[in-house]
PDB file of N, CA and C in Angstrom:
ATOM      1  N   UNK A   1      -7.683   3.315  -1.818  1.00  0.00           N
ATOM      2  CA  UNK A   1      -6.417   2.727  -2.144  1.00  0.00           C
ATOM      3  C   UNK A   1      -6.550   2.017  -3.480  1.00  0.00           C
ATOM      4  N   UNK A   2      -5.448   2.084  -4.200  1.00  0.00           N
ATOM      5  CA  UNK A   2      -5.350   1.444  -5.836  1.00  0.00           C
ATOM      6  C   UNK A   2      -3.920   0.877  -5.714  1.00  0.00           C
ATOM      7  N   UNK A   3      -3.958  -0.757  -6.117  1.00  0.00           N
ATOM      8  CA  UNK A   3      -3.506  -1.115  -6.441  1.00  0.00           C
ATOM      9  C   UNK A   3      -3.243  -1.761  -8.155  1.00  0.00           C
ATOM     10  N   UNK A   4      -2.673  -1.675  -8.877  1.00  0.00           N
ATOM     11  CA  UNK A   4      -2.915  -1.844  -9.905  1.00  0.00           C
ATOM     12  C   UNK A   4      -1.519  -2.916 -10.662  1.00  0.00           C
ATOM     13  N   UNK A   5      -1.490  -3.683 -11.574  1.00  0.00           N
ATOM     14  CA  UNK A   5      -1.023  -3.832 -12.356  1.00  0.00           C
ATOM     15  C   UNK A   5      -0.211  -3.465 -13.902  1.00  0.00           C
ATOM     16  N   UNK A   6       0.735  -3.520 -14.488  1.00  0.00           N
ATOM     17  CA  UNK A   6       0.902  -2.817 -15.862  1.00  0.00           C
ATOM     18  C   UNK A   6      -0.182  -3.374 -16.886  1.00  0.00           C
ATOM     19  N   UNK A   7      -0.780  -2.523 -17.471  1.00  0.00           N
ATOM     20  CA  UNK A   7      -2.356  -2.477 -18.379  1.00  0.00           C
ATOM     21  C   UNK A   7      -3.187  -2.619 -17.943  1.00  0.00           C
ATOM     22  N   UNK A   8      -3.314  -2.451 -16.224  1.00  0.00           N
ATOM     23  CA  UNK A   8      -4.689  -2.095 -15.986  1.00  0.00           C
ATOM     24  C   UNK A   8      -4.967  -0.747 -15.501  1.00  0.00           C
ATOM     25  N   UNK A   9      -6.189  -0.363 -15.551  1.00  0.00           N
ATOM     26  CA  UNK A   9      -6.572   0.868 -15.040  1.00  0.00           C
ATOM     27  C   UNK A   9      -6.717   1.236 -13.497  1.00  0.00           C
ATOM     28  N   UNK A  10      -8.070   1.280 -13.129  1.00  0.00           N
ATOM     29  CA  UNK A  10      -8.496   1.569 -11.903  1.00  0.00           C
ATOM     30  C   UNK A  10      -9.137   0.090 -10.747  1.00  0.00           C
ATOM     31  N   UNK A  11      -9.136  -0.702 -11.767  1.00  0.00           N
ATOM     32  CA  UNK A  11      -9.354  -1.929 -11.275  1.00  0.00           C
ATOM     33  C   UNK A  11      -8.235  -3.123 -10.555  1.00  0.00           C
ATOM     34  N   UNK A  12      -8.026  -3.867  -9.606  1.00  0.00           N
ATOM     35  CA  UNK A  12      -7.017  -5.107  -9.230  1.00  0.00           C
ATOM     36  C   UNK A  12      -7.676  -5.916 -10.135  1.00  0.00           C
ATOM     37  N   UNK A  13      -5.900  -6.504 -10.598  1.00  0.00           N
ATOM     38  CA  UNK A  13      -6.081  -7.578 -11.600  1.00  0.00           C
ATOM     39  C   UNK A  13      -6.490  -8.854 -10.362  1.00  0.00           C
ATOM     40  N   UNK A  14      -7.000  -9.627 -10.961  1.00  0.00           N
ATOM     41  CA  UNK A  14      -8.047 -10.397 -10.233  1.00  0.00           C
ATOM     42  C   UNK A  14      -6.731 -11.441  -8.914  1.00  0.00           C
ATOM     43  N   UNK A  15      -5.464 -11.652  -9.502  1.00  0.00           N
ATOM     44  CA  UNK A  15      -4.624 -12.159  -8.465  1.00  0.00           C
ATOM     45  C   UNK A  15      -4.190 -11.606  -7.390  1.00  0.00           C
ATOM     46  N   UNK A  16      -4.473 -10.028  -8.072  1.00  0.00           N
ATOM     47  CA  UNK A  16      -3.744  -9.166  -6.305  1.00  0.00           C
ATOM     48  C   UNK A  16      -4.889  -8.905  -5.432  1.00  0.00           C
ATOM     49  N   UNK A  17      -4.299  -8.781  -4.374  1.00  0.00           N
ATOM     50  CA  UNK A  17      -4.963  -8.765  -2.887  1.00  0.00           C
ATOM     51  C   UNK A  17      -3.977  -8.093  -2.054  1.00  0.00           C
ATOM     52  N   UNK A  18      -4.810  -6.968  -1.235  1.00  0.00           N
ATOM     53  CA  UNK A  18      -3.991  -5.693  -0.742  1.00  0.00           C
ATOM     54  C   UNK A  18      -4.622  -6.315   1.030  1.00  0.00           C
ATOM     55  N   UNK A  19      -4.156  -6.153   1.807  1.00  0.00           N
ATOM     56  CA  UNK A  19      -4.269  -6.446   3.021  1.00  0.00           C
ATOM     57  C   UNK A  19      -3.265  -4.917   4.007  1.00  0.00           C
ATOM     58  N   UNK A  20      -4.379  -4.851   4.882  1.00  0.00           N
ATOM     59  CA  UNK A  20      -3.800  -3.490   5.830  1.00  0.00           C
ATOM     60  C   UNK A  20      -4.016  -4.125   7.534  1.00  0.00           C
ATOM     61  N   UNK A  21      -3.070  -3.610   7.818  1.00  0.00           N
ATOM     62  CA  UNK A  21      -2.735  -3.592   9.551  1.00  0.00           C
ATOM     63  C   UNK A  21      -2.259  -2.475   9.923  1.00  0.00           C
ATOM     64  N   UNK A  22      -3.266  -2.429  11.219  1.00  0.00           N
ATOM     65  CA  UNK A  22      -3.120  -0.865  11.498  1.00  0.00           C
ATOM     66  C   UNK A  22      -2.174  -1.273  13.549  1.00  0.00           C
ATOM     67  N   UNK A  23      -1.494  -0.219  13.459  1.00  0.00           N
ATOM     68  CA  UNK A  23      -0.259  -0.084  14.621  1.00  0.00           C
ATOM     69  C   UNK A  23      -1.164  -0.462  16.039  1.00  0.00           C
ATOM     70  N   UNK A  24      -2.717  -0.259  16.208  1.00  0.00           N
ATOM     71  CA  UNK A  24      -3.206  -0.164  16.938  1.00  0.00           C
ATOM     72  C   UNK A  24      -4.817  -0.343  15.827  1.00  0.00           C
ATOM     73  N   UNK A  25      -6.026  -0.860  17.177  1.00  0.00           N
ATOM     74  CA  UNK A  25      -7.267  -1.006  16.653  1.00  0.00           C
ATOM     75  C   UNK A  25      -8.315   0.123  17.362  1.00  0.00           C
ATOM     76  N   UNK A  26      -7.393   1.060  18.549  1.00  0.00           N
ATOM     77  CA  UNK A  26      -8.402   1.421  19.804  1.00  0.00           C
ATOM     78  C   UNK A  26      -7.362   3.129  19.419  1.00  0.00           C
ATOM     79  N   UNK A  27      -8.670   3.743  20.074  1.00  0.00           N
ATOM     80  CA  UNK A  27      -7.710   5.059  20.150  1.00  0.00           C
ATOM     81  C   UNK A  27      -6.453   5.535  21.404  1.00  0.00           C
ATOM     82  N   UNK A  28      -6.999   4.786  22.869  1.00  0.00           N
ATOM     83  CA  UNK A  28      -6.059   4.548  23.499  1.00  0.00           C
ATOM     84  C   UNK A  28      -4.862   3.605  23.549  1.00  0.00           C
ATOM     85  N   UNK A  29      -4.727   2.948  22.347  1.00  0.00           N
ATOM     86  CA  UNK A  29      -3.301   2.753  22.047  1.00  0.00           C
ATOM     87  C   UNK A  29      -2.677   3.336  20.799  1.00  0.00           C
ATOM     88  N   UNK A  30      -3.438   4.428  20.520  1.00  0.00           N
ATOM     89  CA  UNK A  30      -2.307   5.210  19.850  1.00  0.00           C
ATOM     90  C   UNK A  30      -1.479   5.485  20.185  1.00  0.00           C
ATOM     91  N   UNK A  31      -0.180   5.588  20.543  1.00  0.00           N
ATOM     92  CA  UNK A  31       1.069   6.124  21.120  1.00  0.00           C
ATOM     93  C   UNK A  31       1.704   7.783  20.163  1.00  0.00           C
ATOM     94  N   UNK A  32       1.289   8.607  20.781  1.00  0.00           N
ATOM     95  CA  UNK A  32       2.428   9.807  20.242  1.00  0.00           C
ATOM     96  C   UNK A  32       1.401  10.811  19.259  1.00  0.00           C
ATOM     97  N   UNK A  33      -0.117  10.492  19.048  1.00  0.00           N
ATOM     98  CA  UNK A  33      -0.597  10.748  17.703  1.00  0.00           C
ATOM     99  C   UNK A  33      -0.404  10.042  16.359  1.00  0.00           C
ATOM    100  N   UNK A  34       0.575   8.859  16.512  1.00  0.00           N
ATOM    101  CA  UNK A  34       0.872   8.242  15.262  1.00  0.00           C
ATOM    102  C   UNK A  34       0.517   6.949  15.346  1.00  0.00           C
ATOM    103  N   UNK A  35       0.076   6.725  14.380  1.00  0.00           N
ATOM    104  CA  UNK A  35      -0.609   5.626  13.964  1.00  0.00           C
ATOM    105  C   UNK A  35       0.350   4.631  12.598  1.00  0.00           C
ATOM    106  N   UNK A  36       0.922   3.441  12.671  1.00  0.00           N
ATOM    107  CA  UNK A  36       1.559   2.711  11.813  1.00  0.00           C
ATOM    108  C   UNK A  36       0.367   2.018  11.064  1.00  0.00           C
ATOM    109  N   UNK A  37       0.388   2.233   9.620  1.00  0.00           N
ATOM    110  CA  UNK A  37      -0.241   1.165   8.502  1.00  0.00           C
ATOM    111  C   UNK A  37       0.506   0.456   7.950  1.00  0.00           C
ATOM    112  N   UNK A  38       0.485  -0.989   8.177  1.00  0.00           N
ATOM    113  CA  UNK A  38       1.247  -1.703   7.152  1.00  0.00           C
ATOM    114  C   UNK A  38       0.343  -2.423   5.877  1.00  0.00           C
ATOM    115  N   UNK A  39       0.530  -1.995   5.184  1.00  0.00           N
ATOM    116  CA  UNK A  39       0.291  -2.661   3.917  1.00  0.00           C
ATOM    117  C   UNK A  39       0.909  -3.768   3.021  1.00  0.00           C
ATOM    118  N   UNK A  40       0.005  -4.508   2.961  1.00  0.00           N
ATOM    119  CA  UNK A  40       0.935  -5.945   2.130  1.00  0.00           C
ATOM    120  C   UNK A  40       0.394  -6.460   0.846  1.00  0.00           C
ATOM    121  N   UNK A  41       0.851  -6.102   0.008  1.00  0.00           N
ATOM    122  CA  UNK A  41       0.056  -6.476  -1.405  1.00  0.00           C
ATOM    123  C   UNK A  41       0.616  -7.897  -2.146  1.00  0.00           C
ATOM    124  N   UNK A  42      -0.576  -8.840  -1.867  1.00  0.00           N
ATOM    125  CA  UNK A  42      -0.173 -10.216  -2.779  1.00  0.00           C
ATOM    126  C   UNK A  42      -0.477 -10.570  -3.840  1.00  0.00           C
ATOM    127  N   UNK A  43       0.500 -11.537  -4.510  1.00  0.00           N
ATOM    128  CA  UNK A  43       0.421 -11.936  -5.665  1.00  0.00           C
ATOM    129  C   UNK A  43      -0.185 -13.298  -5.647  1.00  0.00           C
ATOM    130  N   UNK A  44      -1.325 -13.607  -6.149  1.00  0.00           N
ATOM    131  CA  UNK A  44      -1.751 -14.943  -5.422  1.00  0.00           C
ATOM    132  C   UNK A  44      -2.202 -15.514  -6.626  1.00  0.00           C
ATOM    133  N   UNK A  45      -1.316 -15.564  -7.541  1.00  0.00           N
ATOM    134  CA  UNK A  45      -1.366 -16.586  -8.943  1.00  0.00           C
ATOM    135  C   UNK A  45       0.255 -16.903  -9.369  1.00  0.00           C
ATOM    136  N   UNK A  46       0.818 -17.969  -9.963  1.00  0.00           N
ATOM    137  CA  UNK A  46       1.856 -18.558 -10.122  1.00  0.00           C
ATOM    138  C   UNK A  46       2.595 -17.501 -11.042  1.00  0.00           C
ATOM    139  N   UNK A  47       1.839 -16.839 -12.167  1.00  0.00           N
ATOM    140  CA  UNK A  47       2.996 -15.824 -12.478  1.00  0.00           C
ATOM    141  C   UNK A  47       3.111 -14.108 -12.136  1.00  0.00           C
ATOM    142  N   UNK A  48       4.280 -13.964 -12.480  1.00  0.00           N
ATOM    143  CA  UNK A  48       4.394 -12.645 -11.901  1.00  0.00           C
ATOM    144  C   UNK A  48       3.651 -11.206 -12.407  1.00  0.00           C
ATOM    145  N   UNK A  49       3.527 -10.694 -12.111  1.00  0.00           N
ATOM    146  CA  UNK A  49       2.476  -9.424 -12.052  1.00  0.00           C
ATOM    147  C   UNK A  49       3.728  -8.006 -12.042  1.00  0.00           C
ATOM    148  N   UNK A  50       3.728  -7.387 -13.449  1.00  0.00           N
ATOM    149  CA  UNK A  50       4.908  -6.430 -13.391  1.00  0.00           C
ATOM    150  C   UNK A  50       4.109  -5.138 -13.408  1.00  0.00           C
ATOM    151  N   UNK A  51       4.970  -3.734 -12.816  1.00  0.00           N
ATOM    152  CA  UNK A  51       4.294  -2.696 -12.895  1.00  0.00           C
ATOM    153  C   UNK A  51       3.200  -2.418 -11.801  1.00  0.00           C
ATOM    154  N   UNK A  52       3.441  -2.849 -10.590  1.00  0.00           N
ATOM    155  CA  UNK A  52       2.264  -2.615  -9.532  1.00  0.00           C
ATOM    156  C   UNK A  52       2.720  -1.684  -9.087  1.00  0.00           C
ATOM    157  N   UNK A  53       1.670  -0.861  -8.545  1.00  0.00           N
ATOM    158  CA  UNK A  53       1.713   0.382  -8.380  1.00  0.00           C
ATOM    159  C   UNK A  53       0.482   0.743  -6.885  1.00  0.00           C
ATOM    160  N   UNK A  54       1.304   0.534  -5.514  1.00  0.00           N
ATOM    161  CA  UNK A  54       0.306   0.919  -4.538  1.00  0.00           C
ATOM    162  C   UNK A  54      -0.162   2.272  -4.069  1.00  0.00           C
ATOM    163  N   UNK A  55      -1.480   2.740  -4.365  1.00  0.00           N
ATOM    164  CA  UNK A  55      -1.809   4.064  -4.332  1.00  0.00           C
ATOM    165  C   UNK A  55      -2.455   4.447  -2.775  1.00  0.00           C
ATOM    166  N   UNK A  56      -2.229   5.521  -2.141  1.00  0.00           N
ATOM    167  CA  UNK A  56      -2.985   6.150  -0.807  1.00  0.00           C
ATOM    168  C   UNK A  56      -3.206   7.207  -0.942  1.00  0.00           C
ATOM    169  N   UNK A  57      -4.272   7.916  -0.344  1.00  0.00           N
ATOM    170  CA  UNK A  57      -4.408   9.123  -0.316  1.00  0.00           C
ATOM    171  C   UNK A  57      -5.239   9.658   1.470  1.00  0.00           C
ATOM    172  N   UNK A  58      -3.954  10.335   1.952  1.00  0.00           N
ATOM    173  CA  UNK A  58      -4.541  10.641   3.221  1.00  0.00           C
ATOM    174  C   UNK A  58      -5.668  11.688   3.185  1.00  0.00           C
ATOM    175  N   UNK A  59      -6.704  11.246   4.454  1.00  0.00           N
ATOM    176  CA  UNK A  59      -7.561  11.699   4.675  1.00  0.00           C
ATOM    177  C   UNK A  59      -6.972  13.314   5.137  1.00  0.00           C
ATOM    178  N   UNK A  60      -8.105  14.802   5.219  1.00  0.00           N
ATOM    179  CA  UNK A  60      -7.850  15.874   5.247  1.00  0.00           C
ATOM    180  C   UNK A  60      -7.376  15.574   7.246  1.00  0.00           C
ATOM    181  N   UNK A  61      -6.349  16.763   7.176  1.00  0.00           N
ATOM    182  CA  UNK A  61      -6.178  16.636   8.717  1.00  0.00           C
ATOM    183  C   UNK A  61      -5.252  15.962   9.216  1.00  0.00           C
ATOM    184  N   UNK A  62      -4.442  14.505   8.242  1.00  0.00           N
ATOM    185  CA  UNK A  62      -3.852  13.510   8.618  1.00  0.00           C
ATOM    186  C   UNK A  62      -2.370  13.951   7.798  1.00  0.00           C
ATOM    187  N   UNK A  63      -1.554  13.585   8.869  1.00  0.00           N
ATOM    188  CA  UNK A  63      -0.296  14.197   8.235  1.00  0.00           C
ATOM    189  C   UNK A  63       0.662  13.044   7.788  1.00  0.00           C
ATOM    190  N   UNK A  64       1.663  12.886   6.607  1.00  0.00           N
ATOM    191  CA  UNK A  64       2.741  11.931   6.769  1.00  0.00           C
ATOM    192  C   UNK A  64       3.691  11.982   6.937  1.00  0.00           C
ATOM    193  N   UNK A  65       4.099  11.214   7.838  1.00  0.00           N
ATOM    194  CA  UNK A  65       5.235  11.579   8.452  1.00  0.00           C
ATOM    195  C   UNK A  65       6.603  10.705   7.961  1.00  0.00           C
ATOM    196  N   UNK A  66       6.041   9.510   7.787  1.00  0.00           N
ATOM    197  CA  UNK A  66       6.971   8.595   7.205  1.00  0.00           C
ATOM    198  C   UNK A  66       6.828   7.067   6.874  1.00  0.00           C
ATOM    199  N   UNK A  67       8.115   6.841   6.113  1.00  0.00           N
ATOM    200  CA  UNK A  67       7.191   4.954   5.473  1.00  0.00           C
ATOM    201  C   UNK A  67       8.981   4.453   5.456  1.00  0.00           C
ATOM    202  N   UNK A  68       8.434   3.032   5.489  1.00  0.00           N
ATOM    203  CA  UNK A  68       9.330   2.005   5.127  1.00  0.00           C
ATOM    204  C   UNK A  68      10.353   2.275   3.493  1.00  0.00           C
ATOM    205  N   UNK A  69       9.474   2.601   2.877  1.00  0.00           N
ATOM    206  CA  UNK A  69       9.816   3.007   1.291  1.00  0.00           C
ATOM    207  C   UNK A  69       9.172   4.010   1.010  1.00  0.00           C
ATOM    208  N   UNK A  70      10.285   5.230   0.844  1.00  0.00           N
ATOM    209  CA  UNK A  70       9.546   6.542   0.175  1.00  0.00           C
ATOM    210  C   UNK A  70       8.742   6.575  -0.780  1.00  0.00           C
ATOM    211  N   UNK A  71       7.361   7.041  -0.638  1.00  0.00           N
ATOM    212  CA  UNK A  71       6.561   7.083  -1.468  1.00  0.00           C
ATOM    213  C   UNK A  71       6.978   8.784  -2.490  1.00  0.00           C
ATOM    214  N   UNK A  72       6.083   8.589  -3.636  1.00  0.00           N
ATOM    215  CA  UNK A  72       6.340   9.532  -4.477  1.00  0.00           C
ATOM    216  C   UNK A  72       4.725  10.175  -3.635  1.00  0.00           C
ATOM    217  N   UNK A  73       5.074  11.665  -3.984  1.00  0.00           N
ATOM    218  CA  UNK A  73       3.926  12.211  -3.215  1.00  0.00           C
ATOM    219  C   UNK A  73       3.124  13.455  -3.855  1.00  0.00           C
ATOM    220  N   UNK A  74       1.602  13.478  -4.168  1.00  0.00           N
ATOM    221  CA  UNK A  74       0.973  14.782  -4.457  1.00  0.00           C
ATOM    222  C   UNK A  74      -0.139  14.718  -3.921  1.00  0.00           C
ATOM    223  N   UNK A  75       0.475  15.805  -2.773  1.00  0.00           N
ATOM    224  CA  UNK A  75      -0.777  16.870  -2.401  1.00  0.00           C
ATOM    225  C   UNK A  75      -1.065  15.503  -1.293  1.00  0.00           C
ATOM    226  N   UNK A  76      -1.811  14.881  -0.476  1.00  0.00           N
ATOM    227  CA  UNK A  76      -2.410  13.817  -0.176  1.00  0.00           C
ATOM    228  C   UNK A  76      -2.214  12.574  -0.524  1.00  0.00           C
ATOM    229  N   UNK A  77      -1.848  12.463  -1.989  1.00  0.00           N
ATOM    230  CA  UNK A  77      -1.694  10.966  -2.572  1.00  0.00           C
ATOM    231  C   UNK A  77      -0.233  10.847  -2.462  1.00  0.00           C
ATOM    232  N   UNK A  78      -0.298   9.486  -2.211  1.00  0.00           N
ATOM    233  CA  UNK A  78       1.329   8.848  -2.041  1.00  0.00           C
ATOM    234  C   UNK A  78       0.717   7.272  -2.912  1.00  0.00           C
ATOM    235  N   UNK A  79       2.319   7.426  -3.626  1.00  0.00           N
ATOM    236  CA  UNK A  79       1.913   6.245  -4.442  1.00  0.00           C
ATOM    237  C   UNK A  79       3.683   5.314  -4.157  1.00  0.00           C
ATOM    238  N   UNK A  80       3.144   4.054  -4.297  1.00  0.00           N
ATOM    239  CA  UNK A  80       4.479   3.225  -4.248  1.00  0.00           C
ATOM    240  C   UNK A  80       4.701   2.552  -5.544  1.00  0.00           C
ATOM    241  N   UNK A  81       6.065   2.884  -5.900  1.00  0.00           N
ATOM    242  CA  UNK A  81       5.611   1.450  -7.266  1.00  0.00           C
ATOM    243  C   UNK A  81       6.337   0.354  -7.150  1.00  0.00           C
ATOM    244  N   UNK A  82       5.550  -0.550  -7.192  1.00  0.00           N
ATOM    245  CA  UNK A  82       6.374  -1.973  -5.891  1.00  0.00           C
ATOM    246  C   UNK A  82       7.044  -2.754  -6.954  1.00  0.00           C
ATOM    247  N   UNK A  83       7.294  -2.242  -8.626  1.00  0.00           N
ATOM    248  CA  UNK A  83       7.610  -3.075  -9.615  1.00  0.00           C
ATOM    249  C   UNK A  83       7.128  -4.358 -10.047  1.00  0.00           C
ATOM    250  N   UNK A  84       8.103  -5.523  -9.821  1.00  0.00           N
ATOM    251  CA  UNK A  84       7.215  -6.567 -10.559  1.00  0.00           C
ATOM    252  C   UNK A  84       7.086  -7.726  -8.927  1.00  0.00           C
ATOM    253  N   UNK A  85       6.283  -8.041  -9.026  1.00  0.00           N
ATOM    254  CA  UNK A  85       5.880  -9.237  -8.017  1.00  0.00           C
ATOM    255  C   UNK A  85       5.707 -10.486  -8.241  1.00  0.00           C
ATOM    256  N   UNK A  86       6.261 -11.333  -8.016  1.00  0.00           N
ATOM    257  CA  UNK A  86       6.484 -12.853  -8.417  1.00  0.00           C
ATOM    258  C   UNK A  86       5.457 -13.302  -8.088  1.00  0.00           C
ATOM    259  N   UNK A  87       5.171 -14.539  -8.330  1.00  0.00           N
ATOM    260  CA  UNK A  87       4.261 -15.281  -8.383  1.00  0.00           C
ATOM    261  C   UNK A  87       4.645 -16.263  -6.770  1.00  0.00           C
ATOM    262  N   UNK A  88       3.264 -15.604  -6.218  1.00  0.00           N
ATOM    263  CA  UNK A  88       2.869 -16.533  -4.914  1.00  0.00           C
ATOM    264  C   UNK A  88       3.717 -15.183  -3.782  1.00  0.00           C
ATOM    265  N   UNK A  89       4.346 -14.015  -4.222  1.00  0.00           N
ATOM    266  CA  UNK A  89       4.878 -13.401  -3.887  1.00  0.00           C
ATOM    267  C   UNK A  89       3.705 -12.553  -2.875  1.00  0.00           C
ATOM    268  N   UNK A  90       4.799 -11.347  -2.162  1.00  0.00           N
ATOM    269  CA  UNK A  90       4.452 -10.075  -1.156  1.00  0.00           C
ATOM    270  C   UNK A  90       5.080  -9.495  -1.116  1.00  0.00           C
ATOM    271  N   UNK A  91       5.017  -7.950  -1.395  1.00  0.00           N
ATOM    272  CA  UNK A  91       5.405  -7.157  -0.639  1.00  0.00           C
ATOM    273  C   UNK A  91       4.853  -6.268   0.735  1.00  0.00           C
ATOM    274  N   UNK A  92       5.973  -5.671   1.465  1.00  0.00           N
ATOM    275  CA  UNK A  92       4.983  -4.630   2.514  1.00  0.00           C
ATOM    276  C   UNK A  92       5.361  -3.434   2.401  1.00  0.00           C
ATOM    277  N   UNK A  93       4.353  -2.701   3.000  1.00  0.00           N
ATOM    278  CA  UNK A  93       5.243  -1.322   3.156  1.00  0.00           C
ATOM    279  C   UNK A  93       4.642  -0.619   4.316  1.00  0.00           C
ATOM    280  N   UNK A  94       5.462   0.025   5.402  1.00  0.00           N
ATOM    281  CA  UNK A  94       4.701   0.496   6.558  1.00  0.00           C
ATOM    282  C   UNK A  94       5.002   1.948   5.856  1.00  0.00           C
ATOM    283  N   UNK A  95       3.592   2.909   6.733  1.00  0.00           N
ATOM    284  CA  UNK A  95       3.374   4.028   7.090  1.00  0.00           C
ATOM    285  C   UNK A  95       3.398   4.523   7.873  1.00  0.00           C
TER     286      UNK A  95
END
């Protein structure tokens, strides 16, 4: 997963922090074959952070089925672009 900032590369600028919760921790509470990820990416410095951009790429085998906010999609990778994030801010996005 890549989260990124506008002018950075492959690296988190040192304020963001990506946090994941998964629908279930056990395989017997998977319900249906589907599994919910929520993802929450923070902004944890006073100013805002423009141009973030949350990246995934499903594993082979794993299908998507759907999200909170349509991701743009190739091949495996789904990317969100969460725009600008305020300061002390969050966004989420389920899978």
């Amino acid at each position: 997963m890549l989260v990124g900032g506008l002018g950075s590369s492959d690296q988190l600028p040192s304020a963001i922090v990506v946090g994941r919760t998964l629908s279930s921790s056990t395989v017997p509470g998977i319900q249906g074959n589907a599994l919910t990820i929520t993802y929450t990416v923070y902004n944890e410095q006073a100013d805002p952070i423009s141009g973030v951009l949350l990246v995934d790429t499903l594993q082979p085998g794993v299908a998507f089925e759907s999200a909170s906010v349509l991701p743009d999609r190739n091949g495996q990778e789904l990317a969100w672009s969460l725009g600008t994030l305020e300061g002390f801010g969050r966004v989420s996005v389920q899978v």
